[in-house]
Protein backbone atom coordinates (compact mmCIF):
# COMPACT_ATOMS: atom_id res chain seq x y z
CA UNK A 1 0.00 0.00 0.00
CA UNK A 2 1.38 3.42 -1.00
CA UNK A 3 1.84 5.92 2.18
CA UNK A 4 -1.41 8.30 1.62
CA UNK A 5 1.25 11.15 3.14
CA UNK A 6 3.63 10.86 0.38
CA UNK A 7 0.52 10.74 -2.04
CA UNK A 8 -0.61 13.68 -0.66
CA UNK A 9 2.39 15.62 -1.01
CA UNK A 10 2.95 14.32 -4.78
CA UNK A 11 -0.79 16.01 -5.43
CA UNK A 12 0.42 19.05 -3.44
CA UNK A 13 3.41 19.39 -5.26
CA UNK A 14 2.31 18.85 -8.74
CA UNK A 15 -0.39 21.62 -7.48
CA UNK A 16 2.16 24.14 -6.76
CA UNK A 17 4.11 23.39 -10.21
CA UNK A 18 1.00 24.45 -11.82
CA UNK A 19 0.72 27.24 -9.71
CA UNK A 20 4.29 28.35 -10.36
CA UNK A 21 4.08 27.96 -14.28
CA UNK A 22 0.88 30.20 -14.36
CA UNK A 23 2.94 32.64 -12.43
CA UNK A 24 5.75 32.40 -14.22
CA UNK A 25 3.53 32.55 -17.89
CA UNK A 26 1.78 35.31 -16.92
CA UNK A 27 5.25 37.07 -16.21
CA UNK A 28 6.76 36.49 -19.79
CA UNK A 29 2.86 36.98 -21.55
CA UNK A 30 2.19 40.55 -19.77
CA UNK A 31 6.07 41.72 -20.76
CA UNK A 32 5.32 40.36 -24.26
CA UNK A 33 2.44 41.69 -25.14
CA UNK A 34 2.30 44.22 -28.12
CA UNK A 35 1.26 47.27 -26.75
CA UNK A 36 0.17 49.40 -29.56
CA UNK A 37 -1.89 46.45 -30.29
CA UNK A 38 -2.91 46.15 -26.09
CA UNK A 39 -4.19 50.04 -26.68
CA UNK A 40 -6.22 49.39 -29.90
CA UNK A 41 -7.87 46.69 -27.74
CA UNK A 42 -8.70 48.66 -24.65
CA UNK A 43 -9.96 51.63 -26.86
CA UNK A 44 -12.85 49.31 -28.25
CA UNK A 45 -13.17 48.04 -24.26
CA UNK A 46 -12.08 44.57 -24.45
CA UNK A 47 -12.15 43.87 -20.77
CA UNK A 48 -8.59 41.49 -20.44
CA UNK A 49 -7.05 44.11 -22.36
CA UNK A 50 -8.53 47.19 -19.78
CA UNK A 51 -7.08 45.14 -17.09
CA UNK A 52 -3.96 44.48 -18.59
CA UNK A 53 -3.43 47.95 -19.47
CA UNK A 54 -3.93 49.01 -15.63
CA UNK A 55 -1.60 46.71 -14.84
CA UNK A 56 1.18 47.44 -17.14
CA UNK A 57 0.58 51.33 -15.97
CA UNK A 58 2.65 50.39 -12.58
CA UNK A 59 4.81 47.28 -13.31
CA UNK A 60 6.28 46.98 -9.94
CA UNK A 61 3.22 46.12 -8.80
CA UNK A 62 2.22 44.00 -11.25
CA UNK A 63 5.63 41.82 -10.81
CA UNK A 64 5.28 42.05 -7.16
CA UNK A 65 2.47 40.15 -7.12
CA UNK A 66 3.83 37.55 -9.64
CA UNK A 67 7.12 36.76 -7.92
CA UNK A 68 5.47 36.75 -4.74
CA UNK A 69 3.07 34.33 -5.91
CA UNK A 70 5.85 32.21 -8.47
CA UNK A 71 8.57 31.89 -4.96
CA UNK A 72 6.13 31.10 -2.44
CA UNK A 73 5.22 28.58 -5.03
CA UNK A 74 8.37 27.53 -5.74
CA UNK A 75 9.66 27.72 -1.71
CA UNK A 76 6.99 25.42 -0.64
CA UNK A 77 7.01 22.78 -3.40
CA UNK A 78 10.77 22.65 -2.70
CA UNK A 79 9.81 21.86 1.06
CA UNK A 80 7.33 19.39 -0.29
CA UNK A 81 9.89 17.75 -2.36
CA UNK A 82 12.32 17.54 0.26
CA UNK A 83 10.30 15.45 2.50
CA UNK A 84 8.98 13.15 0.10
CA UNK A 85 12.73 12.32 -0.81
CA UNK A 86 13.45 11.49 2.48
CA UNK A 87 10.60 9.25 2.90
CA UNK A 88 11.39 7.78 0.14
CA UNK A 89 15.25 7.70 0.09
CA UNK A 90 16.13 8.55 3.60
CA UNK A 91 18.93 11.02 4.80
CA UNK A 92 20.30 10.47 0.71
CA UNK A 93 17.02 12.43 0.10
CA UNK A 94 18.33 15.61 1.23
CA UNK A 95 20.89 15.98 -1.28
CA UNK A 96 18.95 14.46 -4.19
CA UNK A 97 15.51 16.57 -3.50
CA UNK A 98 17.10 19.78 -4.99
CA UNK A 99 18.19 18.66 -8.17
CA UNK A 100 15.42 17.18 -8.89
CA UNK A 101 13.12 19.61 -8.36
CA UNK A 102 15.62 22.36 -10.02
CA UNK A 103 14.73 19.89 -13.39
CA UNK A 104 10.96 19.51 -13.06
CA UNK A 105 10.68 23.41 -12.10
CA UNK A 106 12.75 23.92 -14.88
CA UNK A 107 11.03 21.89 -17.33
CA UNK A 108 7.40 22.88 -16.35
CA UNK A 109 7.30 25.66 -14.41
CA UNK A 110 9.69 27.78 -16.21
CA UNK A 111 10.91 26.97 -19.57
CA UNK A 112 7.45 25.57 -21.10
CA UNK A 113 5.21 27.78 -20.05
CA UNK A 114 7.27 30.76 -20.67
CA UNK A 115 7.56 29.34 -24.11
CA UNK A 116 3.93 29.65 -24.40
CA UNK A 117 3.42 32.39 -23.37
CA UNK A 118 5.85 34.51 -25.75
CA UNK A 119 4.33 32.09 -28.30
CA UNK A 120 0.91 33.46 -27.63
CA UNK A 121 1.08 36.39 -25.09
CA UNK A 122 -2.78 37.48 -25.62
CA UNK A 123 -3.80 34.37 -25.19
CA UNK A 124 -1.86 34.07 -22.47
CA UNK A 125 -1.74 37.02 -20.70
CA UNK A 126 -5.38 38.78 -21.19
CA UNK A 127 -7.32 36.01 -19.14
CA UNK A 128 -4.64 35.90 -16.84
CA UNK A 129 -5.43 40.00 -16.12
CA UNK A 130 -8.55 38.94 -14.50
CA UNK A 131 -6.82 37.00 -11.50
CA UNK A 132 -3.78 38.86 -11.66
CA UNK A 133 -5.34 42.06 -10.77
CA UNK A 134 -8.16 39.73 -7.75
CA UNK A 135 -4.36 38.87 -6.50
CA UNK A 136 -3.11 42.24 -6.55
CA UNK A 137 -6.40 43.44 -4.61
CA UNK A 138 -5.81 40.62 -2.19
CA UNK A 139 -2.33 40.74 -1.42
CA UNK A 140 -2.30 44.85 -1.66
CA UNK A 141 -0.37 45.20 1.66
CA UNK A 142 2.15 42.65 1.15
CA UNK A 143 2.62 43.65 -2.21
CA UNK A 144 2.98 47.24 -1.29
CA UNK A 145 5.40 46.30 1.57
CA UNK A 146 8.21 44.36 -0.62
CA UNK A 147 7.81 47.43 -3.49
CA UNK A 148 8.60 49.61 -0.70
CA UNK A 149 11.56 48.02 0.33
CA UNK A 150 12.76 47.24 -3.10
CA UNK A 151 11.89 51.05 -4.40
CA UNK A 152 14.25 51.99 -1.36
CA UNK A 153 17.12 50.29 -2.85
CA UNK A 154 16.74 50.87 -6.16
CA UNK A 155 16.46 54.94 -4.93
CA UNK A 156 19.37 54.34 -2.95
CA UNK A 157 21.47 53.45 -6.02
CA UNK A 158 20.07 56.32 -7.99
CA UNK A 159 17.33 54.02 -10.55
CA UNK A 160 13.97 56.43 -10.53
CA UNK A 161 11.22 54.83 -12.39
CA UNK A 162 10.30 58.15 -13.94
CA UNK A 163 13.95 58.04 -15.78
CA UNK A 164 12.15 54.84 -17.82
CA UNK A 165 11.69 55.97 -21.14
CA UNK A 166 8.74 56.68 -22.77
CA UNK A 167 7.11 54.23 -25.57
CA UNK A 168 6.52 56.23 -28.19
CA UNK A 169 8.27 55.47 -31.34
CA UNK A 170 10.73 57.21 -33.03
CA UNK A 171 10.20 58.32 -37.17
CA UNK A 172 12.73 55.67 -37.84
CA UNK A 173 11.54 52.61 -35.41
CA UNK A 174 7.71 53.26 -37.18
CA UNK A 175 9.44 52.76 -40.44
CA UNK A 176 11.05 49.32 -39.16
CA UNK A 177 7.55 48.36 -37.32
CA UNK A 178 5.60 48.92 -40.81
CA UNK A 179 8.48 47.32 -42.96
CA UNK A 180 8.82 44.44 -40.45
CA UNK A 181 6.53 43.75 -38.24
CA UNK A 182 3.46 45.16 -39.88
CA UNK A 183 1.13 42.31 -41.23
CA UNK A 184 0.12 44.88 -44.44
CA UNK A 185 2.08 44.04 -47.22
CA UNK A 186 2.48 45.30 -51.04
CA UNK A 187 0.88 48.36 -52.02
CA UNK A 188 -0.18 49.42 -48.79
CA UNK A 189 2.78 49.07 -47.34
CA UNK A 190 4.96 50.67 -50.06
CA UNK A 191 2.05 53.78 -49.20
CA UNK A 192 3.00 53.98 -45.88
CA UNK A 193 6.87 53.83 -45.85
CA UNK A 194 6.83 56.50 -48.79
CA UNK A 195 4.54 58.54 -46.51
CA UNK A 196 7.22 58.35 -43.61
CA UNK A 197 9.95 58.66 -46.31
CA UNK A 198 8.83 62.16 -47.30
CA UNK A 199 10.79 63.85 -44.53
CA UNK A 200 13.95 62.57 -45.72
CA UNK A 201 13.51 63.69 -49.58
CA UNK A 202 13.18 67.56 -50.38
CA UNK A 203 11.68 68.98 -53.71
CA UNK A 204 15.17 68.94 -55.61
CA UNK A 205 14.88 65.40 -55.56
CA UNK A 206 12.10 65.08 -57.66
CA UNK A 207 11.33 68.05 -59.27
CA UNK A 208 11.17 68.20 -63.39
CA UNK A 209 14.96 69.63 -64.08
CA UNK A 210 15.47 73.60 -65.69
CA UNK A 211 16.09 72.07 -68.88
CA UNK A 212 13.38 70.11 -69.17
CA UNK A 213 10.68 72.77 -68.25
CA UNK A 214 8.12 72.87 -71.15
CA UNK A 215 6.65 76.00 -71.02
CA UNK A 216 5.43 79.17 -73.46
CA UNK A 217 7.62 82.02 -74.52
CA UNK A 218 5.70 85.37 -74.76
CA UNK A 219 8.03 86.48 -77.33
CA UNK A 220 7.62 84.07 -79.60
CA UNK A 221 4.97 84.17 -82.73
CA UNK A 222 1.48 83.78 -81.71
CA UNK A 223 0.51 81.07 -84.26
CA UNK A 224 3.50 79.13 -82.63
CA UNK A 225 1.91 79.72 -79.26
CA UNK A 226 -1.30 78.56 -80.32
CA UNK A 227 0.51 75.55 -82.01
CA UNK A 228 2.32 74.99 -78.43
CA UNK A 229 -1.36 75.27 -76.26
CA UNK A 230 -3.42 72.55 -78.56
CA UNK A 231 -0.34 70.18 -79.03
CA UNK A 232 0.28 70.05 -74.93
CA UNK A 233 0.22 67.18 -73.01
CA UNK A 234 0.67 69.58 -70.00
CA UNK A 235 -2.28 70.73 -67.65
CA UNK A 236 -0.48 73.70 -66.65
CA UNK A 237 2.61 75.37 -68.45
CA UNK A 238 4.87 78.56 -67.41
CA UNK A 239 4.28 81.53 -68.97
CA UNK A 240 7.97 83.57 -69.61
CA UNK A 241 9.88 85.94 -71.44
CA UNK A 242 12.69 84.85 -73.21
CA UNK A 243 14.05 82.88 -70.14
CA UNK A 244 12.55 80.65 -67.86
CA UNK A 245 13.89 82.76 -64.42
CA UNK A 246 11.49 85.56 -66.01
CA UNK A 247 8.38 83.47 -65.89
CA UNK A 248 5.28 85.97 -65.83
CA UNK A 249 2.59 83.46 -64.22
CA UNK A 250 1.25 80.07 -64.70
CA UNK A 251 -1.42 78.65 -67.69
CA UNK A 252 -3.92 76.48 -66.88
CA UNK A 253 -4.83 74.22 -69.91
CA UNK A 254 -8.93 74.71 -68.49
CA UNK A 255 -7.84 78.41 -69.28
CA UNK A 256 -5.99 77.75 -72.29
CA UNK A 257 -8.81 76.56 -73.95
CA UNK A 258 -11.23 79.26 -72.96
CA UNK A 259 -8.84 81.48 -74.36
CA UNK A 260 -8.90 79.61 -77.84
CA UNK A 261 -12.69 79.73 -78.13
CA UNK A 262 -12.95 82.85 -77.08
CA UNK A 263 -10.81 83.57 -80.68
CA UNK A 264 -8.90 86.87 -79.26
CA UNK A 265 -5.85 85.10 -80.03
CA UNK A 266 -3.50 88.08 -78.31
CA UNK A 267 -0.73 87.86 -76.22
CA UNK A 268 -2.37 90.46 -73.32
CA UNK A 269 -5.43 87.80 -73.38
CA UNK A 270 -3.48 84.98 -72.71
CA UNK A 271 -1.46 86.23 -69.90
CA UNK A 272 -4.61 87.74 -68.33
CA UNK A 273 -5.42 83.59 -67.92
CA UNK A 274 -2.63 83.33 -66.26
CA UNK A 275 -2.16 83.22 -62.22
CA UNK A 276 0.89 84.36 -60.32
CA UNK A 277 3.58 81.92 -60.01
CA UNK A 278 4.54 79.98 -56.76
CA UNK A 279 8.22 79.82 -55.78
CA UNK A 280 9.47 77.71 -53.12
CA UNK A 281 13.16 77.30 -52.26
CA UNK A 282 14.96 73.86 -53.29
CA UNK A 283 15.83 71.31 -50.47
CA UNK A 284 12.11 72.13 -49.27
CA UNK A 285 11.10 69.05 -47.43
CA UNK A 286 8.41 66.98 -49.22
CA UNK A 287 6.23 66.65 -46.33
CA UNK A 288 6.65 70.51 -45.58
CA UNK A 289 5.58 71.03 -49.43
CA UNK A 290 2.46 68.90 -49.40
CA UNK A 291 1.62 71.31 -46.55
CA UNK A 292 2.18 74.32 -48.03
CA UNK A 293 0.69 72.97 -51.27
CA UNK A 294 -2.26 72.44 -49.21
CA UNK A 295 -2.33 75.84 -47.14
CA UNK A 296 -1.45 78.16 -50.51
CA UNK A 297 -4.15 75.75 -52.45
CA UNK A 298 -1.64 75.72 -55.24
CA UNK A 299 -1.08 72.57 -57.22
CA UNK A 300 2.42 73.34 -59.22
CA UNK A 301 5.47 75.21 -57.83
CA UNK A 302 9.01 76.53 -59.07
CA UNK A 303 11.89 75.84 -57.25
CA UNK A 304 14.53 78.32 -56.75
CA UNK A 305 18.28 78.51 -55.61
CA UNK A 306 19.64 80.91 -52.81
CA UNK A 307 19.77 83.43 -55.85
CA UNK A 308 16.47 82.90 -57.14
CA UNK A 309 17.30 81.50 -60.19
CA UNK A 310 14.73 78.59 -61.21
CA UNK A 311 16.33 75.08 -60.94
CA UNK A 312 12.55 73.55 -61.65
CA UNK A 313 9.25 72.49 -61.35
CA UNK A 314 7.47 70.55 -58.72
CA UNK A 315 4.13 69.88 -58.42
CA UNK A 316 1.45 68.06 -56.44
CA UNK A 317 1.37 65.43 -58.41
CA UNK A 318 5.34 64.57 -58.06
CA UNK A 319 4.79 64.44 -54.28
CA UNK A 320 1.71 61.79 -54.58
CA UNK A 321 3.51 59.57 -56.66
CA UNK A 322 6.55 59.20 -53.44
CA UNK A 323 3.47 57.67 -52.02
CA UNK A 324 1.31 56.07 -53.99
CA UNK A 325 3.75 55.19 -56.86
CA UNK A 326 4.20 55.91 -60.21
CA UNK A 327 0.64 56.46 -62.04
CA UNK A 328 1.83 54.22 -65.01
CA UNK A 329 2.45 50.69 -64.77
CA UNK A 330 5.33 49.88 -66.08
CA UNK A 331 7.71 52.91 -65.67
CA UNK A 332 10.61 51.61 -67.15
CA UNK A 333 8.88 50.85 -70.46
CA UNK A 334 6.83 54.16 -70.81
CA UNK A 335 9.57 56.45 -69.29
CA UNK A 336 11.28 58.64 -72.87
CA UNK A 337 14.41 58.43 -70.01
CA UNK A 338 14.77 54.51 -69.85
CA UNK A 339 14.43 52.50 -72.60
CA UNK A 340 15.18 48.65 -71.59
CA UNK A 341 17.60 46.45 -74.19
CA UNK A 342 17.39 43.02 -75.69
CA UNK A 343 20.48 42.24 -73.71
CA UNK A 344 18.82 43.24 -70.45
CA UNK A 345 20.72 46.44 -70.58
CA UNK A 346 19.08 50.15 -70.15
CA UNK A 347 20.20 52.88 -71.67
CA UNK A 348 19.28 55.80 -69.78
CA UNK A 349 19.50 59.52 -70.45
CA UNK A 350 22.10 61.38 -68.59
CA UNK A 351 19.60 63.80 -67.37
CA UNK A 352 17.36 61.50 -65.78
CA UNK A 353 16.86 61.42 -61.75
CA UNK A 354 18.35 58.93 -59.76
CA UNK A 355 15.76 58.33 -57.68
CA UNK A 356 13.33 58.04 -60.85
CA UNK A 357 15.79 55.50 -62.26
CA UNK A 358 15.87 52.93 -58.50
CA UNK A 359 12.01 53.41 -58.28
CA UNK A 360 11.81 52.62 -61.80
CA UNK A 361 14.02 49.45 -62.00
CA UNK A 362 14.16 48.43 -58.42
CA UNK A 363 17.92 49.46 -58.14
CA UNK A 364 19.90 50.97 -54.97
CA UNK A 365 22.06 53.38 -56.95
CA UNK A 366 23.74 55.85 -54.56
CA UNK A 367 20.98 58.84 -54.19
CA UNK A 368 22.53 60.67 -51.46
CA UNK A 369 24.94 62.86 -53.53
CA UNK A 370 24.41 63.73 -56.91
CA UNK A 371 20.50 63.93 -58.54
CA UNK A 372 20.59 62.83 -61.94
CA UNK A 373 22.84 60.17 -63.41
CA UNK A 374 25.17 62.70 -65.45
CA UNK A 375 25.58 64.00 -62.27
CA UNK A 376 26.61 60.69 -60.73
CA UNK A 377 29.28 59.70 -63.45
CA UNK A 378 30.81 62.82 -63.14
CA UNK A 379 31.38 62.75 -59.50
CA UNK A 380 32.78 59.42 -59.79
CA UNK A 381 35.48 60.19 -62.52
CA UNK A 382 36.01 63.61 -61.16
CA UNK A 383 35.96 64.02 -64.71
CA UNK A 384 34.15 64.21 -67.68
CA UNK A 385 34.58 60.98 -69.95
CA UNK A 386 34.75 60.42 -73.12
CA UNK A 387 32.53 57.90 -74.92
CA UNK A 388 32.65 54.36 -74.75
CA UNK A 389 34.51 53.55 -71.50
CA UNK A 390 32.98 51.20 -68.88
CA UNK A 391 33.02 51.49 -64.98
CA UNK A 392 31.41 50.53 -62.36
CA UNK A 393 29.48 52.57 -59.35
CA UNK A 394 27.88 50.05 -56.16
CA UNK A 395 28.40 47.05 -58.77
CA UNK A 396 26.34 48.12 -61.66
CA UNK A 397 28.02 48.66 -65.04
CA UNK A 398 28.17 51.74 -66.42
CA UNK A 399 29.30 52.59 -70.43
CA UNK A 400 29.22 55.86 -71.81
CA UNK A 401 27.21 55.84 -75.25
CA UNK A 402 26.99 59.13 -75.96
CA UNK A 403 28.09 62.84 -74.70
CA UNK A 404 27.40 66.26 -75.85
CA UNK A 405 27.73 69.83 -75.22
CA UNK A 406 30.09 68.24 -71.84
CA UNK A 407 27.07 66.57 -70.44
CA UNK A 408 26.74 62.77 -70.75
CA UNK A 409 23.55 62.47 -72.89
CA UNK A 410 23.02 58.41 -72.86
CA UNK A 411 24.51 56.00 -70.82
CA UNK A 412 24.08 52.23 -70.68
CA UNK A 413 23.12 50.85 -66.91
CA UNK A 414 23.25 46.99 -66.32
CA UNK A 415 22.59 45.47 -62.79
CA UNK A 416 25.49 43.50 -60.55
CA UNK A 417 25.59 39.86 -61.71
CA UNK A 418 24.04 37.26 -59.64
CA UNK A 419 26.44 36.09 -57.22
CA UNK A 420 27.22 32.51 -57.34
């Protein structure tokens, strides 16, 4: 007949163990829990997650109650234990009682249900709230009593728990959060990083170049102007004189067209359907831009140097599609800048953005130094080439096709091999 003592304290001690792994769950669950995810909860008033919440507001509490509960747990099982070893083996008992309680504590009090719980800390931790916080009610003096003494020391040693930082998240650690630990993916995604990307890329970056401004010239013959309006593909154009840095306001093609019915084809009625232009200085953040895009109610904007000379144009548009993405589908093979090769080559033209061309083509050319490509391959020779000679700049291959007037007009862009 099996001793009913020892069989009591088996039951007792398998008791505690399952006492002790809640504990010790509830621990790892509560510290694990995601707590943007904890707030979204509590805000629609899920009641584990209000709980939790409270609980996580003053976590010496909340862990005074735990390891009070886990080591008197642990304490008595290990008294259990003892005396069931030395019914069982005697005096030897003694010495074998703590090892092997250190391996079934171990096993299922600790390591297992800790496991769990950072496996599945809601599922965990939420119910758990519930008696966590009848505990805390329960064993208020005690638990206020060891915080106490343990505040003491910590103050003593110069650890305030008002030096804890603060969980908010910086610009950068939202970016990793949505990149890598957000469950959106594709489109959505892209949205949001190029949302908290637009603080890092000003309106030089993207703006339509000086010499690629399409725009009307006062001075030149009206039937050429008139040509210029209808053949368009523009909704709004520049109006200057001679020079782009003496613009004289901005045509809307919805104007534009009034103008043309209204058949007094004269250059005083076309700039009277013009509106004032909107300068902004380069190096503008995006961000900042879509703001004052927003607050001037202006859609288009030209962007000019410390001396107010016109380096470009950047518009509304522009600054949507560093969100959203490109409005055509396949950049690379609409873009006049790109034009893909049989040989799975590009040649590009010289002028063309850097950032246009690693959006386009999913490449990582360097962007934070020169803006468009002719730009680049200058820097990097420190020269400027002549024709035909092949480099390479972060591993993609670079030939010169063709230059003119000292700028590199074409140049012929293959990607870094795939390494073996």
């Amino acid at each position: 007949m099996e001793d009913p003592s020892i069989g009591f304290l088996l039951g007792s001690i398998a008791i505690l163990i399952i006492v002790s792994a809640y504990f010790s769950g509830s621990e790892t669950a509560m510290m694990a829990l995601n707590r943007y995810r904890l707030k979204h909860l509590a805000n629609e008033g899920h009641g584990g997650a209000l709980r939790a919440t409270a609980l996580l507001e003053r976590p010496d509490r909340l862990l005074g109650v735990i390891l009070i509960g886990n080591n008197l747990a642990n304490f008595t099982a290990a008294s259990l234990a003892t005396l069931v070893a030395i019914k069982i083996l005697g005096e030897d008992g003694v010495a074998w009682a703590p090892v092997i309680c250190t391996i079934v504590f171990l096993v299922f009090a600790e390591v297992a249900p800790k496991t769990i719980a950072a496996v599945y800390p809601e599922k965990v931790a939420l119910p758990s709230s519930y008696l966590l916080q009848a505990l805390l009610w329960v064993g208020y003096p005690f638990v206020w009593l060891v915080n106490g003494l343990a505040n003491g020391l910590l103050y003593a040693f110069g650890v305030r728990q008002d030096d804890a930082s603060e969980d908010h998240l910086s610009v950068e650690e939202l970016r990793t959060v949505v990149y890598e630990g957000s469950q959106i993916a594709g489109h959505h995604q892209d949205m949001m990083l190029g949302v908290l990307d637009l603080g890092k890329v000003t309106v030089d970056d993207i703006m339509i170049p000086r010499h690629e401004i399409v725009g009307i010239d006062i001075e030149d013959e009206m039937d050429e102007i008139v040509a210029q309006i209808r053949s368009v593909q523009h909704t709004r154009l520049p109006v200057f004189k001679e020079d782009i840095d003496r613009v004289m306001g901005i045509l809307h093609v919805r104007n534009a067209a009034r103008f043309l019915i209204d058949g007094e084809l004269t250059k005083a009625a076309l700039l009277q359907e013009t509106t004032d232009p909107y300068f902004v200085p380069e190096n503008t953040p995006l961000q900042t831009q879509l703001i004052n895009f927003q607050t001037e109610k202006e859609r288009i904007a030209l962007v000019v140097d410390e001396y107010g000379d016109i380096q470009g144009i950047v518009t509304i548009e522009d600054i949507l599609e560093e969100i959203v993405g490109e409005f055509t589908t396949d950049l690379a093979a609409t873009s006049i800048d790109i034009h893909p090769q049989d040989d799975e080559t590009y040649l590009i033209d010289g002028g063309t953005h850097i950032r246009l061309i690693n959006r386009s083509l999913g490449w990582e050319l360097p962007a934070d130094g020169p803006k468009t490509l002719n730009g680049l391959i200058t820097e990097y020779l420190e020269t400027i080439p002549e024709a035909n000679i092949c480099f390479t700049i972060a591993g993609y291959r670079f030939e010169i096709v063709q230059i003119q007037d000292n700028m590199i007009r074409t140049a012929k862009l293959s990607e870094p091999p795939e390494p073996f």
